[in-house]
C-alpha atoms as a PDB file:
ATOM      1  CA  UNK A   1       9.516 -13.855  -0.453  1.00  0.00           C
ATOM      2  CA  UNK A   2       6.069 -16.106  -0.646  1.00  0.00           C
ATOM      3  CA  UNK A   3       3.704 -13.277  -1.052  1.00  0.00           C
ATOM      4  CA  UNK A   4       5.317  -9.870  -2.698  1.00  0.00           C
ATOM      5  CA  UNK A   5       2.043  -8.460  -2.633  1.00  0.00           C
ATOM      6  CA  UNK A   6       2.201  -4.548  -1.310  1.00  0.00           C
ATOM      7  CA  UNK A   7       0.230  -5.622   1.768  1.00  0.00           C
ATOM      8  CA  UNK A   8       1.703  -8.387   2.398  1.00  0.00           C
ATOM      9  CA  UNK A   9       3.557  -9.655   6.025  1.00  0.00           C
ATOM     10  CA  UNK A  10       6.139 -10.306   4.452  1.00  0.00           C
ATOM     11  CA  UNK A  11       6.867  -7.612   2.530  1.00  0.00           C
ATOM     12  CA  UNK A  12       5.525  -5.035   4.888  1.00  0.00           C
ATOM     13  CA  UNK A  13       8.725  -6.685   7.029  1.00  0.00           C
ATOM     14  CA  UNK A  14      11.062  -6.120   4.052  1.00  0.00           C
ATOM     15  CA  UNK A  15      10.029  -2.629   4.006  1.00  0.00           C
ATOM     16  CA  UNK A  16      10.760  -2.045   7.892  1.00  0.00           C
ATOM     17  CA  UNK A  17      14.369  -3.568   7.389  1.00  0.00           C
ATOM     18  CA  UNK A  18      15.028  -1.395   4.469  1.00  0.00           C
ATOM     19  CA  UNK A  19      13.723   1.589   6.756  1.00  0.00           C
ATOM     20  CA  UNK A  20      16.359   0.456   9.829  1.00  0.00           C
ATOM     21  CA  UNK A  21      18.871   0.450   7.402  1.00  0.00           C
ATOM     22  CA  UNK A  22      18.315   4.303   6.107  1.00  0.00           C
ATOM     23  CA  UNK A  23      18.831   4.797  10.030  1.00  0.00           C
ATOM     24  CA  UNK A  24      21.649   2.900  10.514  1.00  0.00           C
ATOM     25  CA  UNK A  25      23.113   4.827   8.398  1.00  0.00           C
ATOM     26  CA  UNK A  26      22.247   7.809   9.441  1.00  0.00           C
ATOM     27  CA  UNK A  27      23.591   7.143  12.758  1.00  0.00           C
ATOM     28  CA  UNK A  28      21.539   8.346  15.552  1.00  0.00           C
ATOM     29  CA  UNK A  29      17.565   8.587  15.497  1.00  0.00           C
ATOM     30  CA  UNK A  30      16.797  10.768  12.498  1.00  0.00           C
ATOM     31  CA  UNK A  31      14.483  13.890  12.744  1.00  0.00           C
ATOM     32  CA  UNK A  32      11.769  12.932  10.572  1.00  0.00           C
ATOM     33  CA  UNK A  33       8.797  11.025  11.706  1.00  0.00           C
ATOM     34  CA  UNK A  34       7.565   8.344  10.477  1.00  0.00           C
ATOM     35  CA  UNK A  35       4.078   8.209   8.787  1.00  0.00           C
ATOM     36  CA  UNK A  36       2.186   6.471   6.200  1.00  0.00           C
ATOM     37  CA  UNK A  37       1.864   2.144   5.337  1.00  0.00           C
ATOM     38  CA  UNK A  38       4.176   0.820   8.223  1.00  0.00           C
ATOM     39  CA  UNK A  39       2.711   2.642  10.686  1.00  0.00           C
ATOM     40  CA  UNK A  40      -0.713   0.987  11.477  1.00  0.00           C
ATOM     41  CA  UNK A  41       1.121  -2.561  12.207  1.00  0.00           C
ATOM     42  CA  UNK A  42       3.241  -0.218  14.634  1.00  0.00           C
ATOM     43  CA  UNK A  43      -0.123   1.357  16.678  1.00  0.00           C
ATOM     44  CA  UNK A  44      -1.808  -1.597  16.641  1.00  0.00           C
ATOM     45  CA  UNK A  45       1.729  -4.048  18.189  1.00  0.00           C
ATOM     46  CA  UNK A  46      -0.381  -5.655  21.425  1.00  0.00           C
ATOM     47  CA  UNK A  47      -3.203  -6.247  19.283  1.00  0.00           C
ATOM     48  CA  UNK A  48      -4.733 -10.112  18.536  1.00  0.00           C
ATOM     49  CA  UNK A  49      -4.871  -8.620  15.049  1.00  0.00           C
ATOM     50  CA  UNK A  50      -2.119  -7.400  13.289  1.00  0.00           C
ATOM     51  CA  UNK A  51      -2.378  -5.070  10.350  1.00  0.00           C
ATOM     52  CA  UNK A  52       0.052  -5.397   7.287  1.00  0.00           C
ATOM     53  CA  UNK A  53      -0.314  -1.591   6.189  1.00  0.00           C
ATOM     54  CA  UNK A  54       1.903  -1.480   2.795  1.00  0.00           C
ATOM     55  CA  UNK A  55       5.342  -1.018   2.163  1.00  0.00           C
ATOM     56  CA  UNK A  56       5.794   2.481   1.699  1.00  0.00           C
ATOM     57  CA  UNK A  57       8.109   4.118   3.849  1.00  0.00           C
ATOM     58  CA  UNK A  58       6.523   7.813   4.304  1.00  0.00           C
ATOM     59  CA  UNK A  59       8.478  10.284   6.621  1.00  0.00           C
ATOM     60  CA  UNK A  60       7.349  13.754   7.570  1.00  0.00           C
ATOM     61  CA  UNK A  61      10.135  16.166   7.167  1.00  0.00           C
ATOM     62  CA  UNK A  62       9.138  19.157   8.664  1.00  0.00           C
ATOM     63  CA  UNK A  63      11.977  18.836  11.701  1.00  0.00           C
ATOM     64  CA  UNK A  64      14.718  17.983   9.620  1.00  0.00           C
ATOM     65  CA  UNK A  65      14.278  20.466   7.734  1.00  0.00           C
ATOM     66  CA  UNK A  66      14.339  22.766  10.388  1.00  0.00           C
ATOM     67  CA  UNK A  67      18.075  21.609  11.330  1.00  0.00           C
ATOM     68  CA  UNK A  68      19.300  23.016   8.596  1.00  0.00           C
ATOM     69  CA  UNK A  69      21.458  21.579   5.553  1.00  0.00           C
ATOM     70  CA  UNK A  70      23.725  19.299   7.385  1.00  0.00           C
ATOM     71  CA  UNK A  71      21.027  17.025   8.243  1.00  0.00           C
ATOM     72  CA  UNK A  72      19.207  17.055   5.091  1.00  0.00           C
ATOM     73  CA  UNK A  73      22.784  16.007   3.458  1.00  0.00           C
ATOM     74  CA  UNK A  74      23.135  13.473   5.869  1.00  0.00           C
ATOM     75  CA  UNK A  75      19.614  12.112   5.120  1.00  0.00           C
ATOM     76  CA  UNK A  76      20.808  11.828   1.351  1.00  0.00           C
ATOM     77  CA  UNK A  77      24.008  10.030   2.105  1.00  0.00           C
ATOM     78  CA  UNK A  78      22.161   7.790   4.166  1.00  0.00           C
ATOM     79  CA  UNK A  79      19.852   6.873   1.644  1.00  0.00           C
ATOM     80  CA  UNK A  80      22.293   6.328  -0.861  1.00  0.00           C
ATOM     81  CA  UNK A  81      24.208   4.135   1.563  1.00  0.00           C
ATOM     82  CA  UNK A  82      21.168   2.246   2.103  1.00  0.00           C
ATOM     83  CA  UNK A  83      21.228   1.177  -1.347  1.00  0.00           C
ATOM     84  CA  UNK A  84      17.630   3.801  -2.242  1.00  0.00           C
ATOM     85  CA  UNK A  85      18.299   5.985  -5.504  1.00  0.00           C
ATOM     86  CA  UNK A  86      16.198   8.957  -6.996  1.00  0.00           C
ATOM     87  CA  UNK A  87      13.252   7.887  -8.714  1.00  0.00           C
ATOM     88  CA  UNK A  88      13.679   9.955 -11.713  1.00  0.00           C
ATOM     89  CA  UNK A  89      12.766  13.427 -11.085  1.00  0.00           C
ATOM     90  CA  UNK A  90      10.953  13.067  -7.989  1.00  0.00           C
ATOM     91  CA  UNK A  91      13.692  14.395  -5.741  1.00  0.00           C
ATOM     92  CA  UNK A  92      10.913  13.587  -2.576  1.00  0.00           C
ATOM     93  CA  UNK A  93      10.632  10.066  -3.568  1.00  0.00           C
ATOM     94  CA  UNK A  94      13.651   7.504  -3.626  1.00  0.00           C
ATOM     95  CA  UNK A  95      13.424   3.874  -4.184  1.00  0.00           C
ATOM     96  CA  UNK A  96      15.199   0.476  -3.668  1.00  0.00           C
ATOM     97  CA  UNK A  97      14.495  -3.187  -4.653  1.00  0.00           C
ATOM     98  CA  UNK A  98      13.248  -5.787  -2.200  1.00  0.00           C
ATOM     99  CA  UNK A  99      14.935  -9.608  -1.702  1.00  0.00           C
ATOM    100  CA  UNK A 100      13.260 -10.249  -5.265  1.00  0.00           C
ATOM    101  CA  UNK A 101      13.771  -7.579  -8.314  1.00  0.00           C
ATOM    102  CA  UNK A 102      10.094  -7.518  -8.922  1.00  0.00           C
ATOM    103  CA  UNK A 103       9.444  -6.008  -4.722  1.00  0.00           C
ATOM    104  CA  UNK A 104      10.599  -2.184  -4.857  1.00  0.00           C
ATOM    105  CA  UNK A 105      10.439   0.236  -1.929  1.00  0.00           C
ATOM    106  CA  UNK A 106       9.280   3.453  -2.191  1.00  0.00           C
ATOM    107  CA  UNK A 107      10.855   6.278   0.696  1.00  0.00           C
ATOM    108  CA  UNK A 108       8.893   9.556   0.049  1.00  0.00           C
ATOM    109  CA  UNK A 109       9.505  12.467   2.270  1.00  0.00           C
ATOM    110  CA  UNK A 110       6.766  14.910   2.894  1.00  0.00           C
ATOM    111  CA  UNK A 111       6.822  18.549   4.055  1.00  0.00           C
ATOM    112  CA  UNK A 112       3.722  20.870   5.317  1.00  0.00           C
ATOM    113  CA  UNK A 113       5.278  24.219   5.341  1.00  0.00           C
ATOM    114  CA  UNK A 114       3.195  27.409   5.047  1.00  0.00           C
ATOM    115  CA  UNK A 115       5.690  29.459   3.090  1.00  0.00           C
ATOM    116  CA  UNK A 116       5.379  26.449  -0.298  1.00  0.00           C
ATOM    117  CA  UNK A 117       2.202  25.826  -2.106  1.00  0.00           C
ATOM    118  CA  UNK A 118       0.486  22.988  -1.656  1.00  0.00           C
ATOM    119  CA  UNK A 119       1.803  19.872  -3.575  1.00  0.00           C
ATOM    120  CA  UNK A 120       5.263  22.035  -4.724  1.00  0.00           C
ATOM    121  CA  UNK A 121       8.554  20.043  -4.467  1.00  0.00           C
ATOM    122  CA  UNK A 122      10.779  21.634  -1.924  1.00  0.00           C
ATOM    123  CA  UNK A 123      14.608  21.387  -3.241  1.00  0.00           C
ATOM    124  CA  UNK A 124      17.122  20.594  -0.363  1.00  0.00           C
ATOM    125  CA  UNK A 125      20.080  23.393  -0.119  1.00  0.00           C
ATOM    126  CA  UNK A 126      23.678  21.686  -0.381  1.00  0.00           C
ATOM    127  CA  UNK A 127      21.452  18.090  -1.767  1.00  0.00           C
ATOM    128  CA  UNK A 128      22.839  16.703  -4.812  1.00  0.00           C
ATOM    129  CA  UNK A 129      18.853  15.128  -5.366  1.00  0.00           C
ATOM    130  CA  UNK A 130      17.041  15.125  -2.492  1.00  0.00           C
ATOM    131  CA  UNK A 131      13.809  17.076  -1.595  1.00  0.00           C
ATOM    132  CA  UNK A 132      10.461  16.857  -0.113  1.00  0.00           C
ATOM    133  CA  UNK A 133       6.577  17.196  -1.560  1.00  0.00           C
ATOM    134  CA  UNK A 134       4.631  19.759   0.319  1.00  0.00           C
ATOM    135  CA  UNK A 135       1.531  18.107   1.653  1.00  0.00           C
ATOM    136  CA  UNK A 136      -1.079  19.974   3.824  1.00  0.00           C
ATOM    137  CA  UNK A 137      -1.836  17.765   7.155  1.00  0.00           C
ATOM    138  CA  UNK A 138       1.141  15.950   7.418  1.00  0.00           C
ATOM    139  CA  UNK A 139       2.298  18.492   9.699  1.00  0.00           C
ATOM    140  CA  UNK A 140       0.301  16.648  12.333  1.00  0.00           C
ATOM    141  CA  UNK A 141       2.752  14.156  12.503  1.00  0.00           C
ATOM    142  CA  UNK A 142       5.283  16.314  14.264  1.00  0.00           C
ATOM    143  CA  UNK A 143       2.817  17.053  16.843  1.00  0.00           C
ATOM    144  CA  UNK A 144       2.196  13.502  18.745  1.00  0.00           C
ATOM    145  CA  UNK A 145       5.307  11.719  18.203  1.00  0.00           C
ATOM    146  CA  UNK A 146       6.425   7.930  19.812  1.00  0.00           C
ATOM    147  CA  UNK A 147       9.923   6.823  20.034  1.00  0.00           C
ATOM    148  CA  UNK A 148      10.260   3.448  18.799  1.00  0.00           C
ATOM    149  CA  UNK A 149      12.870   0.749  18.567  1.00  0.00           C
ATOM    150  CA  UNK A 150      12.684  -1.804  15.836  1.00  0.00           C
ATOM    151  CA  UNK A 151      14.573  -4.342  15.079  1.00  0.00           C
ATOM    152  CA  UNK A 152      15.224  -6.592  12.101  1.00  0.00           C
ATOM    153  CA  UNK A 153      18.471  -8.874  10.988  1.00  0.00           C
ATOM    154  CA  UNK A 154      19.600  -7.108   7.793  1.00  0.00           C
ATOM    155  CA  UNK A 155      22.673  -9.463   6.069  1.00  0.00           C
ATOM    156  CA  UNK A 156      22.866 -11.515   9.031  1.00  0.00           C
ATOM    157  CA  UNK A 157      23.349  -8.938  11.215  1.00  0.00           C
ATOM    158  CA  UNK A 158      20.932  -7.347  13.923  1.00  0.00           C
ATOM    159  CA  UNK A 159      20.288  -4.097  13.744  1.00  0.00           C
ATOM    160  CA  UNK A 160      18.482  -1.965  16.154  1.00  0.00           C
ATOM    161  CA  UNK A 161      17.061   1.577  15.118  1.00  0.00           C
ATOM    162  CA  UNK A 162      14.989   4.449  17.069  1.00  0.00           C
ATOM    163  CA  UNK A 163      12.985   5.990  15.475  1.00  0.00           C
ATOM    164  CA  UNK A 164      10.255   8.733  15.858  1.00  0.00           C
ATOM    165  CA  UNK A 165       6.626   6.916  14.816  1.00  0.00           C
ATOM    166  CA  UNK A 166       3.814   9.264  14.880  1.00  0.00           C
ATOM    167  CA  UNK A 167       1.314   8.366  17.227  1.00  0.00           C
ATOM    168  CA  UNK A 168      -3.067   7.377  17.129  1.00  0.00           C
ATOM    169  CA  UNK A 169      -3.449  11.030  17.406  1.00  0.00           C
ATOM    170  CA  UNK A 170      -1.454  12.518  15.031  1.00  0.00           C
ATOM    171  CA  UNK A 171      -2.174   9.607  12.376  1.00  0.00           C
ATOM    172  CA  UNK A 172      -6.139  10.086  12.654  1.00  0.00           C
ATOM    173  CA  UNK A 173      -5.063  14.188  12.010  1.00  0.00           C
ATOM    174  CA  UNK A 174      -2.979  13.732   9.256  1.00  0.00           C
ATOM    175  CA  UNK A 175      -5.724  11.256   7.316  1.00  0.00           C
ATOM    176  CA  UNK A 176      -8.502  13.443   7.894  1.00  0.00           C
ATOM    177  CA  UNK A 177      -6.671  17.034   7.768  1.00  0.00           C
ATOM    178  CA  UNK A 178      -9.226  18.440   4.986  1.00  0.00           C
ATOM    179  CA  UNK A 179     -12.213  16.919   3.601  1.00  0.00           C
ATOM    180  CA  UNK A 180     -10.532  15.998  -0.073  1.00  0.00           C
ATOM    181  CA  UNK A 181      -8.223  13.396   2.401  1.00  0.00           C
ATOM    182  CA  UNK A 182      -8.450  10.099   2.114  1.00  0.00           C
ATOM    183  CA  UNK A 183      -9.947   9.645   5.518  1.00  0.00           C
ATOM    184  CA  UNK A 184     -12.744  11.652   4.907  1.00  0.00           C
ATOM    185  CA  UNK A 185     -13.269  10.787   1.354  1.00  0.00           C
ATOM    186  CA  UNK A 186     -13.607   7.165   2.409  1.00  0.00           C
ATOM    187  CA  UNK A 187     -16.173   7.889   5.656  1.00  0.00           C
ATOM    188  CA  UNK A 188     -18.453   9.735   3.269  1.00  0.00           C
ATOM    189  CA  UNK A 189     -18.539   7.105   0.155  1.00  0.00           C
ATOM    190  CA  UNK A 190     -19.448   4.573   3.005  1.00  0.00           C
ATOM    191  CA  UNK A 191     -22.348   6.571   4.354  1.00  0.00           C
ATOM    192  CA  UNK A 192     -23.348   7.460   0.941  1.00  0.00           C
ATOM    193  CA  UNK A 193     -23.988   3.786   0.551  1.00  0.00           C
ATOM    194  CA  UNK A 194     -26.246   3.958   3.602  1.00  0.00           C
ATOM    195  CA  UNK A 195     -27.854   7.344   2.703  1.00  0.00           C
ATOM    196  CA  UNK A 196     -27.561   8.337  -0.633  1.00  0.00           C
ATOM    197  CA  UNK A 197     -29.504  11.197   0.028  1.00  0.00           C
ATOM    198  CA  UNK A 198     -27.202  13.084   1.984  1.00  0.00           C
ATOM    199  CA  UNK A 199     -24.717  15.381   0.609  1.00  0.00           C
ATOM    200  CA  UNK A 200     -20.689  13.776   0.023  1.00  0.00           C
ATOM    201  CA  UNK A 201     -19.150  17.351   0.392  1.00  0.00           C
ATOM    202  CA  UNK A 202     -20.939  17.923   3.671  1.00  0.00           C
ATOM    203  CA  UNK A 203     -20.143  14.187   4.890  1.00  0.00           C
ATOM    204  CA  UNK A 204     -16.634  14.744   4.640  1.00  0.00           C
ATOM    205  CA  UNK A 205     -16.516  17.969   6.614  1.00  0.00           C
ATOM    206  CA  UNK A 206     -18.371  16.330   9.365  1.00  0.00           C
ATOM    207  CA  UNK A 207     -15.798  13.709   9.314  1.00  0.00           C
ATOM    208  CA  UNK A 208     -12.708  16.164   9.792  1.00  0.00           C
ATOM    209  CA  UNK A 209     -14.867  18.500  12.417  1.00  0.00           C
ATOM    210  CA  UNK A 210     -15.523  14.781  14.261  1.00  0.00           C
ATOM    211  CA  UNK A 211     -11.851  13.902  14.177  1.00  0.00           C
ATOM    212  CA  UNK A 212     -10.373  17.227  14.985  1.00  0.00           C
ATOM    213  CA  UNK A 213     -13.604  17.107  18.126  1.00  0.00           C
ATOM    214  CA  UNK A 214     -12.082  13.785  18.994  1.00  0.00           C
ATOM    215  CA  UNK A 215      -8.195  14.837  19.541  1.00  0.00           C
ATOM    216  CA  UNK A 216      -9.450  17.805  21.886  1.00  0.00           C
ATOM    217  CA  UNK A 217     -11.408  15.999  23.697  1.00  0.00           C
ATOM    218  CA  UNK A 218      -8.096  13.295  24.191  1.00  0.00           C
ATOM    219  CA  UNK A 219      -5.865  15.579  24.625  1.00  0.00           C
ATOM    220  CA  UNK A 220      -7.669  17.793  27.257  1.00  0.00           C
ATOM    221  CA  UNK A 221      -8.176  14.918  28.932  1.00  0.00           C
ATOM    222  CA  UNK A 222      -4.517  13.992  29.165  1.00  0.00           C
ATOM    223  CA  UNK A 223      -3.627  16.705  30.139  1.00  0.00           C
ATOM    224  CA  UNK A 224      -5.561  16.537  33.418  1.00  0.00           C
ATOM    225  CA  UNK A 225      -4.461  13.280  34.052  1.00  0.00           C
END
């Protein structure tokens, strides 16, 4: 690749192939949802101005989960057939290189269930090394979901993968689900700049009120549509 830099076109489009790939594999449209550094470039498709994101592959695992241990093992296999491996210890983060040694891909699967502490590591039944982080807010992602079909050639071959994306709603949720997110964390040190009077702690709760204000509003509104 020209540019291997994590925000990059081209290797935000390296990152999508290795993502239909982990599908294709899988065989039908997985239950996970997507989230995370491809998405933006996804919500923002019939815009003038695309946006790179970065090249993580985040997923939201809460549904998959739910299905029980066959299709947690079949997420592994895929993964491994994909050409991803463990990355160490971190059985909720597997990783593969890019078209260059020096470009690796990060897949990192993300739970929000209320029965696991925050930020544990949930251990897959019947999963030789696969496993989830436990993250507060990504539950959102489950709750406004797109389908999506992408496309890439991978090895000269076009594939074609659905794919559940998680929609504007769900992604503004998930990045401002508590004020120590990085949503709100960023909204505050902005207005701090403006007003350095005011207090960072109660800028970032006004952000995740606003936000949380916002989807009612949206969704009420669809609803009577």
């Amino acid at each position: 690749m020209a540019d291997e830099s994590p925000r990059s076109r081209a290797a935000r489009d390296a990152a999508e192939r290795a993502l239909i790939r982990v599908v294709h594999h899988y065989g039908s449209r997985p239950e996970f949802v997507l989230l995370g550094g491809l998405v933006p470039d996804l919500l923002c498709s019939a815009s003038l101005h695309r946006h790179a994101g970065t090249t993580d592959v985040d997923v939201q695992v809460d549904l998959e989960i739910a299905a029980g241990a066959v299709n947690t093992r079949r997420l592994e296999q895929a993964l491994r057939n994909a050409e991803f491996v463990p990355d160490g210890r971190s059985t909720w983060r597997w990783t593969t290189t890019g078209p260059s040694p020096r470009t690796v891909f990060k897949f990192e699967l993300l739970a929000d269930l209320d029965t696991e502490p925050a930020e544990a590591t949930i251990h897959f039944a019947e999963c030789d090394a696969l496993g989830a982080v436990n993250l507060r807010g990504t539950g959102f992602a489950s709750r406004d979901v797109e389908v999506r079909e992408l496309r890439a050639r991978v090895g000269g071959v076009m594939q074609r993968a659905e794919i559940n994306v998680i929609g504007l709603g769900g992604f503004l949720l998930a990045s401002f689900a508590e004020p120590s997110a990085q949503g709100p964390r960023a909204y505050a040190e902005q207005m701090l700049l403006d007003h350095p009077d005011m207090a960072s702690s109660a800028l970032a709760a006004d952000a995740v009120l606003a936000v949380e204000r916002m989807h009612q509003l949206l969704t009420s509104d669809a609803a009577r549509a």
